[in-house]
N, C-alpha and C. Protein backbone atom coordinates (compact mmCIF):
# COMPACT_ATOMS: atom_id res chain seq x y z
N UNK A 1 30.24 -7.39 -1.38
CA UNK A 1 28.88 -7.31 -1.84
C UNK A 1 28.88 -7.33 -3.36
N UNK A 2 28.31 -7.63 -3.71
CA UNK A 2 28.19 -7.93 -5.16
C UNK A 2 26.52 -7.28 -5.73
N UNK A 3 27.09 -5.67 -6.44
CA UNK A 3 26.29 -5.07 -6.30
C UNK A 3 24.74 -5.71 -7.67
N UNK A 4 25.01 -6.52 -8.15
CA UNK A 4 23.73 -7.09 -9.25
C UNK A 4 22.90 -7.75 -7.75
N UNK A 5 22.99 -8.15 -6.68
CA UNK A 5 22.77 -8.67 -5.43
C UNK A 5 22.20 -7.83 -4.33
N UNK A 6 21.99 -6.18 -4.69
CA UNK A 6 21.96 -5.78 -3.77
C UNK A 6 20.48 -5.30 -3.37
N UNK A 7 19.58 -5.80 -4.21
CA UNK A 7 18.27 -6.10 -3.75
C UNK A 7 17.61 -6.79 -4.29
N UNK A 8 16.31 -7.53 -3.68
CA UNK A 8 15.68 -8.45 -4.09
C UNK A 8 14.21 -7.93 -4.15
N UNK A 9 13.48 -8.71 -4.75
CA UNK A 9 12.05 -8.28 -5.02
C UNK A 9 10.88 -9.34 -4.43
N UNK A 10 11.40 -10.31 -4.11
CA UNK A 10 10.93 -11.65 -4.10
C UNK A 10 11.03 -12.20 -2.52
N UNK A 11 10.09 -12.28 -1.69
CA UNK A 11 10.05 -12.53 -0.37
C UNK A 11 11.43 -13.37 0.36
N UNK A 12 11.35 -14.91 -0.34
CA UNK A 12 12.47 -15.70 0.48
C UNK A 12 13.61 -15.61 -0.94
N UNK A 13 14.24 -15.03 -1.54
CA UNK A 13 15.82 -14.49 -2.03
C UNK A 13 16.96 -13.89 -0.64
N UNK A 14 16.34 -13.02 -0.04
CA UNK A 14 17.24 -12.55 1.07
C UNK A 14 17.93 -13.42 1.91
N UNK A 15 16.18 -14.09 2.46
CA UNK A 15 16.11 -15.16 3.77
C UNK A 15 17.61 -16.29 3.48
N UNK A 16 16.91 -16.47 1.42
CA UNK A 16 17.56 -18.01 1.31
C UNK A 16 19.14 -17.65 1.90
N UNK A 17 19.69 -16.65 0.94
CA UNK A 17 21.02 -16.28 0.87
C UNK A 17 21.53 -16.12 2.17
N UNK A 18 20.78 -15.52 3.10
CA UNK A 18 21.52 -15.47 4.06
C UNK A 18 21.37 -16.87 4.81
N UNK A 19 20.87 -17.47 4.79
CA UNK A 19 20.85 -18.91 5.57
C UNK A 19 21.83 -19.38 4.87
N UNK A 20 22.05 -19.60 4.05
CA UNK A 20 23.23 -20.09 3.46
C UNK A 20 24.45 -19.87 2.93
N UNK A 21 24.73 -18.80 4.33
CA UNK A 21 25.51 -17.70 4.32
C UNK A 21 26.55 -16.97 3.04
N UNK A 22 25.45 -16.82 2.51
CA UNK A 22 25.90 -16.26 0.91
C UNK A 22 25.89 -14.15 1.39
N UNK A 23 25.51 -14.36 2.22
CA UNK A 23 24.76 -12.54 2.84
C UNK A 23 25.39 -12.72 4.33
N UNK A 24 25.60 -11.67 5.01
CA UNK A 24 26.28 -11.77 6.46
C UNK A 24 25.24 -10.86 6.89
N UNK A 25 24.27 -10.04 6.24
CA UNK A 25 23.36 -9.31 7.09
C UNK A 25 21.90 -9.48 6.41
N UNK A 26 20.44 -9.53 7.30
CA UNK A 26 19.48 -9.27 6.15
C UNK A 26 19.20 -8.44 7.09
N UNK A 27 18.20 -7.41 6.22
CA UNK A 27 17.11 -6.91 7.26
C UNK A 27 15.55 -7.09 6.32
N UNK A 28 15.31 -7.59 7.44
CA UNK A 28 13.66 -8.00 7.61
C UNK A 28 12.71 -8.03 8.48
N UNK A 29 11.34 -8.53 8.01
CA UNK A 29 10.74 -8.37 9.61
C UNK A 29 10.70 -10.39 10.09
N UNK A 30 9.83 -10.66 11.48
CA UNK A 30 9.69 -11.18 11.51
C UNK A 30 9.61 -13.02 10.61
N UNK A 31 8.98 -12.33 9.58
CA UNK A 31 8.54 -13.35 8.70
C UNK A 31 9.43 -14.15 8.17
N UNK A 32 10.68 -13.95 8.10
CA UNK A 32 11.80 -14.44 7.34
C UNK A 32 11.74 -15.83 8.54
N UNK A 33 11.48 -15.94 9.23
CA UNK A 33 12.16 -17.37 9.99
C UNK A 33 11.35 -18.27 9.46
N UNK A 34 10.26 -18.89 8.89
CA UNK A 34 10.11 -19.64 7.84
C UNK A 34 11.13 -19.77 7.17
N UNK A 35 11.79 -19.24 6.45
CA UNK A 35 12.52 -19.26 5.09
C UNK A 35 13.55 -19.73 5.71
N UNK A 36 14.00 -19.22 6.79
CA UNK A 36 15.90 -19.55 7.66
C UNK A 36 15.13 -20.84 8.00
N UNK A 37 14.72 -20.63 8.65
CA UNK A 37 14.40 -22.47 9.30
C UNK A 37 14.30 -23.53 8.35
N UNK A 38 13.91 -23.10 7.00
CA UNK A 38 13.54 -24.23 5.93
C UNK A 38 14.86 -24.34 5.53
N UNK A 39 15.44 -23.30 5.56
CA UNK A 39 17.11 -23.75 5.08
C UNK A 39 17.75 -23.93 5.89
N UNK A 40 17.52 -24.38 7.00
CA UNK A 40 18.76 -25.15 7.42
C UNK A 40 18.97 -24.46 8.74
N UNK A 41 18.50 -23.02 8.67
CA UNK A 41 18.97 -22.20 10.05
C UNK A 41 18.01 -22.54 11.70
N UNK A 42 18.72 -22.53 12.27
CA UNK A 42 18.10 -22.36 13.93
C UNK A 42 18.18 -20.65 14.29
N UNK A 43 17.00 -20.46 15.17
CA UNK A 43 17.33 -19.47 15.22
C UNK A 43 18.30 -18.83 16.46
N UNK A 44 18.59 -19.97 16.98
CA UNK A 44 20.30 -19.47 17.63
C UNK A 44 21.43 -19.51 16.64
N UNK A 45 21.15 -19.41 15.48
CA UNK A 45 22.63 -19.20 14.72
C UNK A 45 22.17 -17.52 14.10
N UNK A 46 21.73 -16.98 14.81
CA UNK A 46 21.66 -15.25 14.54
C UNK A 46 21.15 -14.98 15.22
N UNK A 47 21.02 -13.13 15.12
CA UNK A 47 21.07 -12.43 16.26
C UNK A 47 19.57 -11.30 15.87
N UNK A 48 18.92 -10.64 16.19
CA UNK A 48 18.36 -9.74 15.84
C UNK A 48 18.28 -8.46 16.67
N UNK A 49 17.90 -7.72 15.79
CA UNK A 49 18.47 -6.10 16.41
C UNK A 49 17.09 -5.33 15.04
N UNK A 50 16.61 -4.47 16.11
CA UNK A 50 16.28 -3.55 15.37
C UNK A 50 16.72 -2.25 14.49
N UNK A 51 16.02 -1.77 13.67
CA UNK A 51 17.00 -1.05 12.44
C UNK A 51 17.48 0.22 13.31
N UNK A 52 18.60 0.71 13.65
CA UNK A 52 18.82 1.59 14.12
C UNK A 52 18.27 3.30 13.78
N UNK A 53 17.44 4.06 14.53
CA UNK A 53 17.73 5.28 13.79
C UNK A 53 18.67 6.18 14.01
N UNK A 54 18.86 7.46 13.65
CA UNK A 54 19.81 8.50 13.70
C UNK A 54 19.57 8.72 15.11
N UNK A 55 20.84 9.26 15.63
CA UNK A 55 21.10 9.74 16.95
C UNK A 55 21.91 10.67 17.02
N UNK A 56 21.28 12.07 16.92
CA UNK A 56 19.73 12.59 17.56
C UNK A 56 18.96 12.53 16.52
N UNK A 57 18.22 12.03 16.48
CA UNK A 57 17.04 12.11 15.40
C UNK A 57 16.88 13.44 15.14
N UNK A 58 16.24 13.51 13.83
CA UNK A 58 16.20 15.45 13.73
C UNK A 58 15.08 16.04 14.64
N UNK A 59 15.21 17.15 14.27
CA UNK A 59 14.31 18.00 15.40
C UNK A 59 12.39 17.69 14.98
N UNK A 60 12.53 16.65 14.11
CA UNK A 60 10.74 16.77 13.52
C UNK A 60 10.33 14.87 13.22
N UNK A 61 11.82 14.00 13.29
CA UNK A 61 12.05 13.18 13.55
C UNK A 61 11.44 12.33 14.35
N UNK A 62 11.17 11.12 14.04
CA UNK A 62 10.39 10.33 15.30
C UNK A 62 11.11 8.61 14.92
N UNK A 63 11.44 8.15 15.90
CA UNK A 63 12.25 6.44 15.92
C UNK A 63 11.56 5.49 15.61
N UNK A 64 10.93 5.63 14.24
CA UNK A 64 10.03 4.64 13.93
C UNK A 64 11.19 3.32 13.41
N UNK A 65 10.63 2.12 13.60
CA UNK A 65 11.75 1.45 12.85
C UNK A 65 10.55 0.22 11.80
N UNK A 66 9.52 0.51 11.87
CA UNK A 66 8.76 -1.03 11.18
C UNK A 66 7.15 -0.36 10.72
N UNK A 67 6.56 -0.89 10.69
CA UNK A 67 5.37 -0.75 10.15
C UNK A 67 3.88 -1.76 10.67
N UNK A 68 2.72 -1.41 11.42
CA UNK A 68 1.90 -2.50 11.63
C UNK A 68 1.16 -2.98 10.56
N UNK A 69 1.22 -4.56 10.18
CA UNK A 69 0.97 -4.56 9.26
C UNK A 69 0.21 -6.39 9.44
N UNK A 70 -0.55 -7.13 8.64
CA UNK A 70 -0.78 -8.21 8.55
C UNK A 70 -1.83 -8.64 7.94
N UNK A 71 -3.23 -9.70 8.18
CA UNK A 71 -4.19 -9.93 8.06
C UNK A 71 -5.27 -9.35 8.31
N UNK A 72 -5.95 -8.45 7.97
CA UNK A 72 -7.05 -7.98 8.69
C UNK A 72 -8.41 -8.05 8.71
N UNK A 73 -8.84 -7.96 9.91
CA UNK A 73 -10.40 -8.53 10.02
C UNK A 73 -11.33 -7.90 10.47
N UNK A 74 -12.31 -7.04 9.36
CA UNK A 74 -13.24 -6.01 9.91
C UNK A 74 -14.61 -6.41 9.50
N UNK A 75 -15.61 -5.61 10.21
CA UNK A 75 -16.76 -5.83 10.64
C UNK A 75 -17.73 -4.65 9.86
N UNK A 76 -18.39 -5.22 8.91
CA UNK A 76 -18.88 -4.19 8.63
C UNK A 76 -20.27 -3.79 8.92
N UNK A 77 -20.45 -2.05 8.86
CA UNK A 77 -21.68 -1.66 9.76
C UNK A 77 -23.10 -2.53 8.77
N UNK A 78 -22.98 -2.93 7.59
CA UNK A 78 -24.18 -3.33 6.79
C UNK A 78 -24.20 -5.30 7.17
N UNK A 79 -23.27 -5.87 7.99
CA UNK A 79 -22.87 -6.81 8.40
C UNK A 79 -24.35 -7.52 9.05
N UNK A 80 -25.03 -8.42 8.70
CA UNK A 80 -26.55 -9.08 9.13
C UNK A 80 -26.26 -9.74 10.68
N UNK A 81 -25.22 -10.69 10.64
CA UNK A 81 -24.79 -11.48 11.99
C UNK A 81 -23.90 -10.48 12.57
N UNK A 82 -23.84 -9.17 13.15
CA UNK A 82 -22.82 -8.42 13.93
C UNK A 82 -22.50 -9.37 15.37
N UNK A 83 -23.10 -10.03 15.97
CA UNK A 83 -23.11 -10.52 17.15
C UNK A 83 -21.93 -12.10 16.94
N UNK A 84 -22.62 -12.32 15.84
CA UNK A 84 -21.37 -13.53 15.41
C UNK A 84 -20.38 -13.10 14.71
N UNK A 85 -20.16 -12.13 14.01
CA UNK A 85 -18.72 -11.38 13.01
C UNK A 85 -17.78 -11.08 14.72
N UNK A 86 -18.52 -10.57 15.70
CA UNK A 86 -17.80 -10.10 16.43
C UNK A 86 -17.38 -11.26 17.39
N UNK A 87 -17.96 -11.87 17.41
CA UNK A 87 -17.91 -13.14 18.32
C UNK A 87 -16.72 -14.22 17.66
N UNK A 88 -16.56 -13.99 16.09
CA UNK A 88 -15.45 -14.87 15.29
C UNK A 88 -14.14 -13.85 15.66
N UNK A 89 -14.39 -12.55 15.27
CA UNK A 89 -13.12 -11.98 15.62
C UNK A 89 -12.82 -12.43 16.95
N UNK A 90 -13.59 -12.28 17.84
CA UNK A 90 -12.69 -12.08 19.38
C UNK A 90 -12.01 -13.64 19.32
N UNK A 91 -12.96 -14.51 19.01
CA UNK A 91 -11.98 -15.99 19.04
C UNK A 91 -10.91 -15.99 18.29
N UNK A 92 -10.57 -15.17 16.74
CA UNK A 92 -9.25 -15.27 16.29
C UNK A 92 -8.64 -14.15 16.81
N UNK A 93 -8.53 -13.55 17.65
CA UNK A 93 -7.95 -12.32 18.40
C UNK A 93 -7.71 -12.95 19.82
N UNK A 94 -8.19 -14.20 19.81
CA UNK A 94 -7.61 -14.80 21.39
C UNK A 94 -6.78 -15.61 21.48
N UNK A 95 -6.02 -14.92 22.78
CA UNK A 95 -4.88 -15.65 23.16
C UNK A 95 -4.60 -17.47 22.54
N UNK A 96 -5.04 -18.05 22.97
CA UNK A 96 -5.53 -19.39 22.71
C UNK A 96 -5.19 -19.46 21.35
N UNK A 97 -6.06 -18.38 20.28
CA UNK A 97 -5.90 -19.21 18.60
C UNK A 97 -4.77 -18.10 18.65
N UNK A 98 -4.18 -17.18 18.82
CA UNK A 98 -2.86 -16.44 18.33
C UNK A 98 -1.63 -17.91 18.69
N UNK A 99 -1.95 -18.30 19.87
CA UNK A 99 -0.93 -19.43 20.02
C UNK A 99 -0.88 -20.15 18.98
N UNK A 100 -1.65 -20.52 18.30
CA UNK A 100 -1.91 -21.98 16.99
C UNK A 100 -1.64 -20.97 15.98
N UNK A 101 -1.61 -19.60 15.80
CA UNK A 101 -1.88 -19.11 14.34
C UNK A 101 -0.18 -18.61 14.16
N UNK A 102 0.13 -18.10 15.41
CA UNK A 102 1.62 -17.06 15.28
C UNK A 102 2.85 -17.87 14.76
N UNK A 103 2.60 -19.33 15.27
CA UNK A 103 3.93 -20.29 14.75
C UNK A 103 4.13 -20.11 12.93
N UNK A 104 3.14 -20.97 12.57
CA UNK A 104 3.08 -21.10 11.04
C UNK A 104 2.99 -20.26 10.21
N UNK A 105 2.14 -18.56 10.83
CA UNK A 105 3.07 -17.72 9.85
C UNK A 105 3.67 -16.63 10.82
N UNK A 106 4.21 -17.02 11.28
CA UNK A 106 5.49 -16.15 11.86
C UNK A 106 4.69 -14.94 12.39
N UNK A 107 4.13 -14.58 13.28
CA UNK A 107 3.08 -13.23 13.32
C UNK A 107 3.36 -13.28 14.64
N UNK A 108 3.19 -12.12 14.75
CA UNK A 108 3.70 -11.34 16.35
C UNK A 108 2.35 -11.21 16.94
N UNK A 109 1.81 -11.16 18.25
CA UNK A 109 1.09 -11.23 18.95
C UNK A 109 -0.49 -9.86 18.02
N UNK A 110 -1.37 -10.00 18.25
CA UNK A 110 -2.46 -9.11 17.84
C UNK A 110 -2.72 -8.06 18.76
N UNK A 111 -2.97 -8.73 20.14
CA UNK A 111 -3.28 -8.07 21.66
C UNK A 111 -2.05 -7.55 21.84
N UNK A 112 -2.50 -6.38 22.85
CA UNK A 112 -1.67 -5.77 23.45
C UNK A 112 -1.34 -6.87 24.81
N UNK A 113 -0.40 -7.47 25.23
CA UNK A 113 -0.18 -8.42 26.29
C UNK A 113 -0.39 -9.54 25.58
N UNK A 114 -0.46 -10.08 24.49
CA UNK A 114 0.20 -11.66 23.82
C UNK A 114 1.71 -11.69 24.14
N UNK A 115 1.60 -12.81 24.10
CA UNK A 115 3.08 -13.83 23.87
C UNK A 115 3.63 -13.89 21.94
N UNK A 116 4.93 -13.54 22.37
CA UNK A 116 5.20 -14.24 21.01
C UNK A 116 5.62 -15.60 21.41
N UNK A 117 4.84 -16.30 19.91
CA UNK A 117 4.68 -17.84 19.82
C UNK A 117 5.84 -18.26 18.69
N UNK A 118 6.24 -17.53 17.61
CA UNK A 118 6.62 -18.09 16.34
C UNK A 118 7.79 -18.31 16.93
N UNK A 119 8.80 -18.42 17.59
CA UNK A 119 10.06 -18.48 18.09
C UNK A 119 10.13 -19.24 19.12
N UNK A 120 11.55 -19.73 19.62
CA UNK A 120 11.78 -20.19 21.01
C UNK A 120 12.95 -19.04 21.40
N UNK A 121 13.80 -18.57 20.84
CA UNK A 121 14.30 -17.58 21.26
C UNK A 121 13.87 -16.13 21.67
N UNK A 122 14.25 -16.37 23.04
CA UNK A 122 13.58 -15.29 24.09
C UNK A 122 14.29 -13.82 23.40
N UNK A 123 15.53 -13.81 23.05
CA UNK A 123 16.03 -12.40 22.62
C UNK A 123 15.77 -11.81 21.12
N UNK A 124 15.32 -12.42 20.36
CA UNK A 124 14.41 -12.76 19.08
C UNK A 124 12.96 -12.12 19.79
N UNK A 125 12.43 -12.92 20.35
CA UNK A 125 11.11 -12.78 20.60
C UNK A 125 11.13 -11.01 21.08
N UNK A 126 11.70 -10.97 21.92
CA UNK A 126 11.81 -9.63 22.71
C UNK A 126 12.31 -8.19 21.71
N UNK A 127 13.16 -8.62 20.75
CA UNK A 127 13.55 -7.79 19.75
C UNK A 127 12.35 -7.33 18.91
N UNK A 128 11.58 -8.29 18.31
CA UNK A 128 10.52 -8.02 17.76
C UNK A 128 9.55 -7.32 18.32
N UNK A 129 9.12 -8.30 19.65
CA UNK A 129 8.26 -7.11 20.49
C UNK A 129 8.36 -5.61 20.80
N UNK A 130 9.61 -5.63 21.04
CA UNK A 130 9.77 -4.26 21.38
C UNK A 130 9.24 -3.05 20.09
N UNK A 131 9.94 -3.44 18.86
CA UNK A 131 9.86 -3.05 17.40
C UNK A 131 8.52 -2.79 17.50
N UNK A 132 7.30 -3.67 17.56
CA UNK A 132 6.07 -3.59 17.49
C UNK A 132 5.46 -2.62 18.03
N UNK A 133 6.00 -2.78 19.47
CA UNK A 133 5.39 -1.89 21.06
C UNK A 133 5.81 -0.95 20.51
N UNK A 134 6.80 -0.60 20.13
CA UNK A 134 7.73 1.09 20.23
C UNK A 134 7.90 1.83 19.18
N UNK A 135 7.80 1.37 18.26
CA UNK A 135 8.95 2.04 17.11
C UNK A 135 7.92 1.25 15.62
N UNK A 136 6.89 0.88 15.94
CA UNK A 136 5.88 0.65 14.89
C UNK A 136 4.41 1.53 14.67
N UNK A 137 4.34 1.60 13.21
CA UNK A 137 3.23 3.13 13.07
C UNK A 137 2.40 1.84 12.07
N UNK A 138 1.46 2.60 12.28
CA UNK A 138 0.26 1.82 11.25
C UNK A 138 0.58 2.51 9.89
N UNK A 139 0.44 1.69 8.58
CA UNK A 139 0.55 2.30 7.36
C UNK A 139 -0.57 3.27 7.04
N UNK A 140 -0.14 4.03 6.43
CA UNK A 140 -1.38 4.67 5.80
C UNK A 140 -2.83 4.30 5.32
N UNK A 141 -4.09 4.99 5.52
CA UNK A 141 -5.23 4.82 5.28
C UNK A 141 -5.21 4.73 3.70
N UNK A 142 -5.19 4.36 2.63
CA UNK A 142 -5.22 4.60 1.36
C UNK A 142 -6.42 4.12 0.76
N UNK A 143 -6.89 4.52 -0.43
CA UNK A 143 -7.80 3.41 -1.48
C UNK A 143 -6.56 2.83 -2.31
N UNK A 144 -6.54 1.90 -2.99
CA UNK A 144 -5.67 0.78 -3.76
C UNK A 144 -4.32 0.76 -3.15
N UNK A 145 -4.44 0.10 -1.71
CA UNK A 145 -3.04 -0.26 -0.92
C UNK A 145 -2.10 -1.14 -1.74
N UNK A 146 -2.70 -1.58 -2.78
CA UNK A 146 -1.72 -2.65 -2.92
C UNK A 146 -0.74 -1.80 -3.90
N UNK A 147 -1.64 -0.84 -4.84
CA UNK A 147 -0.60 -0.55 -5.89
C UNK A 147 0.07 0.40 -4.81
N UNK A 148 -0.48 1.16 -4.12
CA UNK A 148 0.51 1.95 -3.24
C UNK A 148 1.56 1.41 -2.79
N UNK A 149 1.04 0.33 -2.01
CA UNK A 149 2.51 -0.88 -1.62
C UNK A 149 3.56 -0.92 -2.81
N UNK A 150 3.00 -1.02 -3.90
CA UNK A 150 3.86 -1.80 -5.04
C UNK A 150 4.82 -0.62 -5.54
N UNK A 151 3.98 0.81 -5.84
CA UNK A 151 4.84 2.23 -5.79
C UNK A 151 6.00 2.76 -4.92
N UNK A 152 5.17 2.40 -3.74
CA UNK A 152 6.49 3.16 -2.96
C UNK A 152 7.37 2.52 -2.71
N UNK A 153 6.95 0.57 -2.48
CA UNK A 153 7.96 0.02 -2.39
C UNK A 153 9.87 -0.27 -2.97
N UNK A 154 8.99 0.08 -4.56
CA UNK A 154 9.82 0.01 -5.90
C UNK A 154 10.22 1.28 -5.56
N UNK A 155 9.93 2.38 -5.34
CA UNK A 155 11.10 3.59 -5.15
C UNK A 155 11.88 3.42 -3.91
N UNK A 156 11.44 2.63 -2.85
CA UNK A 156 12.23 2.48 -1.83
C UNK A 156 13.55 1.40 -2.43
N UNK A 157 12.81 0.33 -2.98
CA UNK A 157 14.21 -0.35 -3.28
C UNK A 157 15.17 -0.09 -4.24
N UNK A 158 14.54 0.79 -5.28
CA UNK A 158 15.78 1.69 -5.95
C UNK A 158 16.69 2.71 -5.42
N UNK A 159 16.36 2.83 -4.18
CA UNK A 159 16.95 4.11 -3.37
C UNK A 159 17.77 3.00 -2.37
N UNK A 160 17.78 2.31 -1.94
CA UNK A 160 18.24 1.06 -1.63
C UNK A 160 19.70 0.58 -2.05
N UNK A 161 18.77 0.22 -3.37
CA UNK A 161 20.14 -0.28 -4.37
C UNK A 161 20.97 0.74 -4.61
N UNK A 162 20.46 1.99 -4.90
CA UNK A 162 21.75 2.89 -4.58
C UNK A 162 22.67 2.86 -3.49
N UNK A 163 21.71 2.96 -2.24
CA UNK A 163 23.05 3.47 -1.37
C UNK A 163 23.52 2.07 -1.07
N UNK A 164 22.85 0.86 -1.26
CA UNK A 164 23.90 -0.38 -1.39
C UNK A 164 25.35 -0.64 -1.57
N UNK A 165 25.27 0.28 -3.67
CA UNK A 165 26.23 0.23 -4.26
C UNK A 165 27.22 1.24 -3.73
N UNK A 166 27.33 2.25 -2.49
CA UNK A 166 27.87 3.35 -2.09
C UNK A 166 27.28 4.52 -2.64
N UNK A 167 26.29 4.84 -3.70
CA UNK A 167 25.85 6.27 -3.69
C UNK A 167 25.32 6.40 -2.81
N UNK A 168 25.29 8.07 -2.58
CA UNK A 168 24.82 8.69 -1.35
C UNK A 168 23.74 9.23 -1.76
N UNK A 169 22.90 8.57 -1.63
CA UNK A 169 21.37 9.23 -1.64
C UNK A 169 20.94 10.58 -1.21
N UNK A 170 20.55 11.44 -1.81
CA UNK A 170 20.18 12.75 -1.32
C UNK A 170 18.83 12.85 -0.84
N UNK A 171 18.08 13.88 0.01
CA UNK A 171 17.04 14.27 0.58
C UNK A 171 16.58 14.38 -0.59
N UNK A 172 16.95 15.38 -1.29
CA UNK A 172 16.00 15.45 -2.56
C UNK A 172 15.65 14.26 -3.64
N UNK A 173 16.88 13.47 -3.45
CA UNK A 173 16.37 11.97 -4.48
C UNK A 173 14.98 11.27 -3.74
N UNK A 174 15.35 11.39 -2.50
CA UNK A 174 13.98 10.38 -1.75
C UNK A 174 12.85 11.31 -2.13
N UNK A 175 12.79 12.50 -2.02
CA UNK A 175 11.57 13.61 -2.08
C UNK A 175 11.38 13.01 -3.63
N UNK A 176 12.22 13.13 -4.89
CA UNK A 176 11.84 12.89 -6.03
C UNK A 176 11.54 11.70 -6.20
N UNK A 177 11.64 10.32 -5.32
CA UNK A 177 11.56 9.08 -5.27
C UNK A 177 9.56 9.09 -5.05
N UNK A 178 9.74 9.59 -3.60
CA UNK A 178 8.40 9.33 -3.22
C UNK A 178 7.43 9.65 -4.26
N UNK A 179 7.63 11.00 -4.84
CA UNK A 179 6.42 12.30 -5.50
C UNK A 179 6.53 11.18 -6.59
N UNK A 180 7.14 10.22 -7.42
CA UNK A 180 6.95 9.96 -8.77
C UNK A 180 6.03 8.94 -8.20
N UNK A 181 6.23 8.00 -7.40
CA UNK A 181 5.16 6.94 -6.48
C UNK A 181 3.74 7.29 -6.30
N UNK A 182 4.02 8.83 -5.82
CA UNK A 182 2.58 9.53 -5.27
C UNK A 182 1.75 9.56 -6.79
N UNK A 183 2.85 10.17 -7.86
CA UNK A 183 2.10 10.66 -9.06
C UNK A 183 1.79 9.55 -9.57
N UNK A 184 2.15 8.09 -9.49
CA UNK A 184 1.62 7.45 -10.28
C UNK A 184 0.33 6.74 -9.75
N UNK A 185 0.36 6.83 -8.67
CA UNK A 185 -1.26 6.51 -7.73
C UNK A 185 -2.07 7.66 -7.98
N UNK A 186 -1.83 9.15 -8.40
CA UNK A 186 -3.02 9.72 -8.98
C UNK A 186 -3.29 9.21 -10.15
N UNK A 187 -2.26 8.99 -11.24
CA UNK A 187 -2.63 8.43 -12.38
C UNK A 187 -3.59 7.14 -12.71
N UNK A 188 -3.08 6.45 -11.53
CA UNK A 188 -3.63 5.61 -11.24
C UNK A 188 -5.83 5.33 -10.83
N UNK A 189 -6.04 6.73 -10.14
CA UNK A 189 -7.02 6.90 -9.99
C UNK A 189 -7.91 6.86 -10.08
């Protein structure tokens, strides 16, 4: 590993490298098979597996491994056409357009009982699903998600790049990781 390498900031850097087997592992979600497929990869030349957690998880612990996350499409109560806002959602929430929408950007089913479409690999497909079904939490309710995204993310991938390079990250570094994230979204305020 070549630790100036050991994180990226930039969506397809991971994807590229590992398609071109510069990386022997990524972890990502779904979305990366755009990026493998544009370089060159099938997705029978890898395997997917969800992120493992601790076993036994601690006593307060829960096996989350992903996050629900995507496009979203709400209805609001001051909304003039409610009968047609709701009538557009259910058509992009149906089976039918998830088929046409899930390929091109890689998106896992909306409904509970969709198909995944973005793949032909059944053990791919099923890996993901499961992740979704099981072991996926909705992100937090926030006001300014994005800088939140952008905060915690950046302390996650500095905590990252540590234990990349072999430091051992402490409970208390992540506790001091998160709180400087938190403090800068009050600052932010």
């Amino acid at each position: 590993m070549n630790p100036s390498n050991v994180q990226y900031k930039n969506g397809p850097e991971a994807p590229g490298d590992f398609a071109k087997g510069k990386a022997a592992m990524l972890m990502s979600q779904n979305n990366a098979d755009n990026t493998l497929q544009a370089d060159g990869m099938k997705s029978s030349d890898y395997g997917v597996v969800g992120i493992p957690s601790p076993s036994p998880l601690p006593a307060t612990g829960k096996d989350i491994g992903s996050f629900v996350a995507g496009i979203n499409l709400s209805i609001f109560k001051n909304t003039k056409n409610q009968a047609g806002a709701l009538k557009f959602v259910n058509f992009m929430t149906s089976p039918a357009e998830q088929t046409i929408l899930d390929k091109p950007f890689t998106a896992l089913p909306v409904v509970k009982g969709g198909t995944v479409n973005f793949t032909d690999n059944k053990a791919e497909a099923a890996a993901f699903a499961a992740v979704l079904a099981n072991r996926a939490v909705p992100l937090p309710l926030v006001p300014a998600e994005s800088e939140f995204e952008t905060n915690v993310g950046n302390a996650v991938n500095g905590l990252l790049a540590e234990a990349a390079t072999g430091k051992n990250v402490t409970t208390s570094e992540i506790k001091t990781a998160l709180q400087a994230a938190q403090d800068k979204m009050a600052a932010a305020g």
